[in-house]
N, C-alpha and C. Protein backbone atom coordinates (compact mmCIF):
# COMPACT_ATOMS: atom_id res chain seq x y z
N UNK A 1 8.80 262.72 73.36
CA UNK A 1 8.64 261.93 74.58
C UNK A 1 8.13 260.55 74.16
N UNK A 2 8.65 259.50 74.59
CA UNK A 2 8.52 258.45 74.54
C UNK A 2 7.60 257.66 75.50
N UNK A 3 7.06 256.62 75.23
CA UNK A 3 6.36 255.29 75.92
C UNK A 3 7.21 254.84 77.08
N UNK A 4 8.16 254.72 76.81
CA UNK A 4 9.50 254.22 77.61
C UNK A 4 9.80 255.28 78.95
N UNK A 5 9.61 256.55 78.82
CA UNK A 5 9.65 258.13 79.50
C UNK A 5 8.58 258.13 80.25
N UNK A 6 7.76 257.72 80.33
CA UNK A 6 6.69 257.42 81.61
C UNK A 6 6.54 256.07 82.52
N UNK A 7 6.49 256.55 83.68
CA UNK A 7 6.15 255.31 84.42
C UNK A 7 4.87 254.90 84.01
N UNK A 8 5.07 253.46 84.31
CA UNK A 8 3.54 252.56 83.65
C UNK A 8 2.77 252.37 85.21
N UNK A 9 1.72 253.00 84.60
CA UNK A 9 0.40 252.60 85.61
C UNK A 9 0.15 250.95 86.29
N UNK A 10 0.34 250.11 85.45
CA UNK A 10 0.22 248.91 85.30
C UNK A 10 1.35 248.44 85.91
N UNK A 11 1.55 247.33 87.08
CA UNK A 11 2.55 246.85 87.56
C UNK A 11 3.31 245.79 86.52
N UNK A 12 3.99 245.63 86.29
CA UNK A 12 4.80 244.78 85.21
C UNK A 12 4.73 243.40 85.36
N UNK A 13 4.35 242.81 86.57
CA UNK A 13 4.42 241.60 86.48
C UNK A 13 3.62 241.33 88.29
N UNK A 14 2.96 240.37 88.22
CA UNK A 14 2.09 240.71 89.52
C UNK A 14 2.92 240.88 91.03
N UNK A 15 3.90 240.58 91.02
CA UNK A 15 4.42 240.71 92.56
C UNK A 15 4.53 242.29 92.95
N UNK A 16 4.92 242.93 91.80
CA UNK A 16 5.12 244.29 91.43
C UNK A 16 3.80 244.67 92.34
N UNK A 17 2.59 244.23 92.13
CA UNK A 17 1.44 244.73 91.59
C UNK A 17 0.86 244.86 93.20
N UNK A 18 1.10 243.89 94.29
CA UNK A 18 0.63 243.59 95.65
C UNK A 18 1.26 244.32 96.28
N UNK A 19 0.52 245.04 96.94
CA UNK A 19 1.08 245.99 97.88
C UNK A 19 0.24 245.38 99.42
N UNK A 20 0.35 245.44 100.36
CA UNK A 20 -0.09 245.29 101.43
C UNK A 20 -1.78 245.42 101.37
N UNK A 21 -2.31 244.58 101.48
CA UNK A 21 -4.32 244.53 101.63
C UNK A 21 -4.51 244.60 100.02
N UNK A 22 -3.63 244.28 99.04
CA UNK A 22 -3.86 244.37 97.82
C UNK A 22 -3.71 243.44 97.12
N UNK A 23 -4.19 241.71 97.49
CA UNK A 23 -3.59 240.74 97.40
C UNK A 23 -4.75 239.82 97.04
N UNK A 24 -5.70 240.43 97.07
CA UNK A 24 -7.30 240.02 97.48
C UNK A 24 -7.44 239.37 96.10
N UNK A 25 -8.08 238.22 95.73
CA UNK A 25 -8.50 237.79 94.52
C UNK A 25 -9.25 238.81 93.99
N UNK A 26 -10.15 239.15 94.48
CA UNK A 26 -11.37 239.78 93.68
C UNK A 26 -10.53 241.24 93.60
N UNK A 27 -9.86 241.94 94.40
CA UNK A 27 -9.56 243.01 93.08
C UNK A 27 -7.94 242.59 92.22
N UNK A 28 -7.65 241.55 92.09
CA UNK A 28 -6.73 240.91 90.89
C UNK A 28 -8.01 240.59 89.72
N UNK A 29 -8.95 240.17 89.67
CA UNK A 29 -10.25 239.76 89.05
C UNK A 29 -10.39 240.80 88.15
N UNK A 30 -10.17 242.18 88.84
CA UNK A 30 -10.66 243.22 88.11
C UNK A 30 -9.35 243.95 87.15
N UNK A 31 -10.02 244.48 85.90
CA UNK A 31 -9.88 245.52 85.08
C UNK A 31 -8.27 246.64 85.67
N UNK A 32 -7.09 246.47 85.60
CA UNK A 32 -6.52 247.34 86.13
C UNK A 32 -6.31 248.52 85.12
N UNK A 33 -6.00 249.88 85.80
CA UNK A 33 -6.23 250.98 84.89
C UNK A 33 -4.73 251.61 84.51
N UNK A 34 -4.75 251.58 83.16
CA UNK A 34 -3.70 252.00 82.69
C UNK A 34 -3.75 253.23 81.48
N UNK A 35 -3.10 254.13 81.94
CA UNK A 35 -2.83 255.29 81.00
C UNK A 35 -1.35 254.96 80.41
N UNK A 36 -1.74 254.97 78.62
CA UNK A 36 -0.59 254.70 77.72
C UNK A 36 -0.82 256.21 76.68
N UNK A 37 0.44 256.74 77.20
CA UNK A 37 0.65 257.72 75.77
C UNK A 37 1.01 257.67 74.21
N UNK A 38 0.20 257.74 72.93
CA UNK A 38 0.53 257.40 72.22
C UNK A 38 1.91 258.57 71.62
N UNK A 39 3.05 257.64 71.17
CA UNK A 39 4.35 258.57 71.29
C UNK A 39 4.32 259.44 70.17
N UNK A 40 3.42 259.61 69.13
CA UNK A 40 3.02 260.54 68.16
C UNK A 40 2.79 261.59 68.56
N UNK A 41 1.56 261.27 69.79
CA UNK A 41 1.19 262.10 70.56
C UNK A 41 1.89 263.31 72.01
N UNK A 42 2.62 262.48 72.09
CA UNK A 42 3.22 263.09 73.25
C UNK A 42 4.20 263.90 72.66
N UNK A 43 4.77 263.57 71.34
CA UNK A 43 5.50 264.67 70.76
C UNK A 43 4.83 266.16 70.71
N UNK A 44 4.10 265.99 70.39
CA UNK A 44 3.03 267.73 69.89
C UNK A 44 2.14 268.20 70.99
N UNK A 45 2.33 267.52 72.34
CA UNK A 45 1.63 268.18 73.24
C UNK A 45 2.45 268.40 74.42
N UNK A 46 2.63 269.42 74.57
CA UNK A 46 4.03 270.00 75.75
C UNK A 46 3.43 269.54 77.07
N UNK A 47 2.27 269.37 77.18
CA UNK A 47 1.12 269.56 78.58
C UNK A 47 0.98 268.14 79.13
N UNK A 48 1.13 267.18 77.87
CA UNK A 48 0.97 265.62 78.36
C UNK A 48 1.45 265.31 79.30
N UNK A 49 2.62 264.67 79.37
CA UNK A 49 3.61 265.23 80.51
C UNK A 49 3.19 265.44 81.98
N UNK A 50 2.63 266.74 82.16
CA UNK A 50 2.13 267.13 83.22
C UNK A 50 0.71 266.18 83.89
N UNK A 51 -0.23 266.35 82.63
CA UNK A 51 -1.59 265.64 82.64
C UNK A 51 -1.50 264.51 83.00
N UNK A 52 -0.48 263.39 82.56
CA UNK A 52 0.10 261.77 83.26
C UNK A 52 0.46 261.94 84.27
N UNK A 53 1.28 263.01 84.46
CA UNK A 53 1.68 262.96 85.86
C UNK A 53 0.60 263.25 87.30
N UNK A 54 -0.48 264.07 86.70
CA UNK A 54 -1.36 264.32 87.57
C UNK A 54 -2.19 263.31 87.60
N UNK A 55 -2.42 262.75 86.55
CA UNK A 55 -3.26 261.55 86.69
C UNK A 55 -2.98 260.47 87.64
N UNK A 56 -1.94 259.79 87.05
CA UNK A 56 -1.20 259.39 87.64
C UNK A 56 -0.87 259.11 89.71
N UNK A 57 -0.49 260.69 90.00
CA UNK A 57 -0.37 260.74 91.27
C UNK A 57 -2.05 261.34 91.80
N UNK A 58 -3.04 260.90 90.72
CA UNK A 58 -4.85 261.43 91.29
C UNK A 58 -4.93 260.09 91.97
N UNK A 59 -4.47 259.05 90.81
CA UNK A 59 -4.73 257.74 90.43
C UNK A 59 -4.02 257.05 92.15
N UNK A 60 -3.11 257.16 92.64
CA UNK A 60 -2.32 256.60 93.92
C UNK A 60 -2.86 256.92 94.86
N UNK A 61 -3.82 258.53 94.50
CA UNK A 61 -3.92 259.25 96.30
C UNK A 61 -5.61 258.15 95.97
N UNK A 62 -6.27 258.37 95.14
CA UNK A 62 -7.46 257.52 95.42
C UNK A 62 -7.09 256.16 96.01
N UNK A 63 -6.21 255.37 95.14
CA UNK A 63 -6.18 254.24 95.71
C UNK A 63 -5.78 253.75 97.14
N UNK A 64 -5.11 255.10 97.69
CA UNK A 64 -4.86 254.74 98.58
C UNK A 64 -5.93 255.35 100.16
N UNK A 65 -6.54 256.32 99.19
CA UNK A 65 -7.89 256.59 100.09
C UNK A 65 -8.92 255.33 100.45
N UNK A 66 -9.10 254.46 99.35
CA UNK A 66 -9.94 253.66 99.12
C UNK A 66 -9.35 252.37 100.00
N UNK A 67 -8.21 252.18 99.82
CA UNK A 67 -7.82 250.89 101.41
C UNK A 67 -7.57 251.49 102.54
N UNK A 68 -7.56 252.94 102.55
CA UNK A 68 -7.97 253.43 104.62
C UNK A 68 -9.13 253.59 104.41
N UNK A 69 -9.83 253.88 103.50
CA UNK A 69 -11.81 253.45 103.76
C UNK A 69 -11.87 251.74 104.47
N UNK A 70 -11.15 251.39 103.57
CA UNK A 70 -11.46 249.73 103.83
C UNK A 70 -11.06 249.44 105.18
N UNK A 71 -9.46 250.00 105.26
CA UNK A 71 -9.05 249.47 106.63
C UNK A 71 -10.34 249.90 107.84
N UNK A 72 -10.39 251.36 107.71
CA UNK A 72 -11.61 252.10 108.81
C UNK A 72 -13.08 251.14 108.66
N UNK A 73 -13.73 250.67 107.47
CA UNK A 73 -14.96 249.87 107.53
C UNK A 73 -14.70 248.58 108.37
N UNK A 74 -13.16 247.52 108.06
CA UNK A 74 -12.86 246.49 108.74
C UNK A 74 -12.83 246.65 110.21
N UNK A 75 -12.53 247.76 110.52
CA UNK A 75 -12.35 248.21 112.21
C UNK A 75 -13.60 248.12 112.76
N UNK A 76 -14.16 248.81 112.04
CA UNK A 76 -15.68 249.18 112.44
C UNK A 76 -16.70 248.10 112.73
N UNK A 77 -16.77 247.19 111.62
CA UNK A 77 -16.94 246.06 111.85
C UNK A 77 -16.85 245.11 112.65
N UNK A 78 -15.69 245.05 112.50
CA UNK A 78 -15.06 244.28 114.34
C UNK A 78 -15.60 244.63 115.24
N UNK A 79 -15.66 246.72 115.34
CA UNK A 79 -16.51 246.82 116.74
C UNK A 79 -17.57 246.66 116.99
N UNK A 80 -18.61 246.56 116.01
CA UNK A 80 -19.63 246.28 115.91
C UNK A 80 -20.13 244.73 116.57
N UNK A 81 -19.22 244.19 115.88
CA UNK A 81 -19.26 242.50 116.13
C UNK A 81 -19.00 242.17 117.55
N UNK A 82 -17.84 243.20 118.13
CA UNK A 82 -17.66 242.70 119.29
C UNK A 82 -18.99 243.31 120.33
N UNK A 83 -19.62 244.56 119.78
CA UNK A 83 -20.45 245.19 120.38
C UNK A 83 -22.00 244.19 120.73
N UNK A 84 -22.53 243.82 119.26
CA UNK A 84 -23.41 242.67 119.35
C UNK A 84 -23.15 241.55 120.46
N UNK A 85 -21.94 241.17 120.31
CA UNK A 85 -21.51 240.22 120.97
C UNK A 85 -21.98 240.28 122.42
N UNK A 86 -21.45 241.07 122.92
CA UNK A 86 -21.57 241.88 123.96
C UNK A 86 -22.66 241.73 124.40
N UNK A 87 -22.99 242.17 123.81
CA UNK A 87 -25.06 242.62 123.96
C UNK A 87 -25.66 241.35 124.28
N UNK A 88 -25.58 240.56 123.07
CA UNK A 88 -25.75 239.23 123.25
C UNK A 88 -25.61 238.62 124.40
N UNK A 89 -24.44 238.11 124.83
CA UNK A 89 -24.27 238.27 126.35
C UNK A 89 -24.93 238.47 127.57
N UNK A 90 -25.17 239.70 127.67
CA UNK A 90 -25.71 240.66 128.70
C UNK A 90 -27.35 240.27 128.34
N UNK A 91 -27.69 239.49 127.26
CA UNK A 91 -29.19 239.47 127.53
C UNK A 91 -29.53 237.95 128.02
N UNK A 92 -28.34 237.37 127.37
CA UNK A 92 -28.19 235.70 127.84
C UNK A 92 -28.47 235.80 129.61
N UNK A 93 -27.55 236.53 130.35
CA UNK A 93 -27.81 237.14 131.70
C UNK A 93 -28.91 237.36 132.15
N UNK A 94 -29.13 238.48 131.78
CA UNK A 94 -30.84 238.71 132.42
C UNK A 94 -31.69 238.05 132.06
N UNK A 95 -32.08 236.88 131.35
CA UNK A 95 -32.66 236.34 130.80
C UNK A 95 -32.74 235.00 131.67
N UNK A 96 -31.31 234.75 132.02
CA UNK A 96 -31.00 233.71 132.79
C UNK A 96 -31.24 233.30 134.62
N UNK A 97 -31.09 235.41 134.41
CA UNK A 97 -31.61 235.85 135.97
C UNK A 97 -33.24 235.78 136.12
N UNK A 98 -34.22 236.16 135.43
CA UNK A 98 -35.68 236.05 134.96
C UNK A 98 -35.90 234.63 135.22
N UNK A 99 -34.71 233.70 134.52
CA UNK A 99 -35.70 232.40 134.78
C UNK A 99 -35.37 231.87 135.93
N UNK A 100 -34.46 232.08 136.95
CA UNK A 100 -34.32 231.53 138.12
C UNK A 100 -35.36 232.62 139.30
C-alpha cells in the first residue's frame, strides 16, 4: 500500500481546505493535522488501512461536532444579547416611569 492509496488528511491547496464557517483566520493560523503512512510501513501491517480509515472518519465526525458546538454557542449568544438587550430596555422604562 502506497502514500498515493490514501486520502490525505491535509487539503492540497487552501480552497480545498474551506469548507463553510472554516474560513476564519485564526483556525488557518493553526497546526493542521495530518496522518502520513510510511509506505514501508503500510506494507507489513494488514490493519493500517483500517486504523487511517478510522482515524480519519474520527478525525471529520469531531470536526464537524466542533462547528455545530460553534454554530449552537453563536446562537446562544445572539440570544443572550438580544435578551440583555431587552432587559435593558424594560429598565430604561421603569426607570423613566419612577422619574416622572
Amino acid at each position: 500500500m502506497t502514500r498515493e492509496a490514501l486520502p490525505s488528511l491535509r487539503p492540497q491547496d487552501s480552497a480545498q481546505g474551506i469548507r463553510l464557517g472554516m474560513d476564519d483566520s485564526r483556525r488557518r493560523a493553526r497546526p493542521s493535522v495530518s496522518l502520513q503512512l510510511e509506505p514501508a510501513a503500510a506494507d507489513t501491517h494488514p490493519t493500517l488501512r483500517a486504523a487511517y480509515a478510522f482515524l480519519y472518519n474520527e478525525l471529520h465526525q469531531f470536526q464537524d461536532s466542533m462547528e455545530d458546538l460553534k454554530r449552537q454557542s453563536r446562537r446562544e449568544h445572539e440570544d443572550l444579547r438580544r435578551e440583555v438587550r431587552d432587559l435593558t430596555l424594560q429598565t430604561q422604562d421603569v426607570l423613566r416611569e419612577i422619574q416622572e
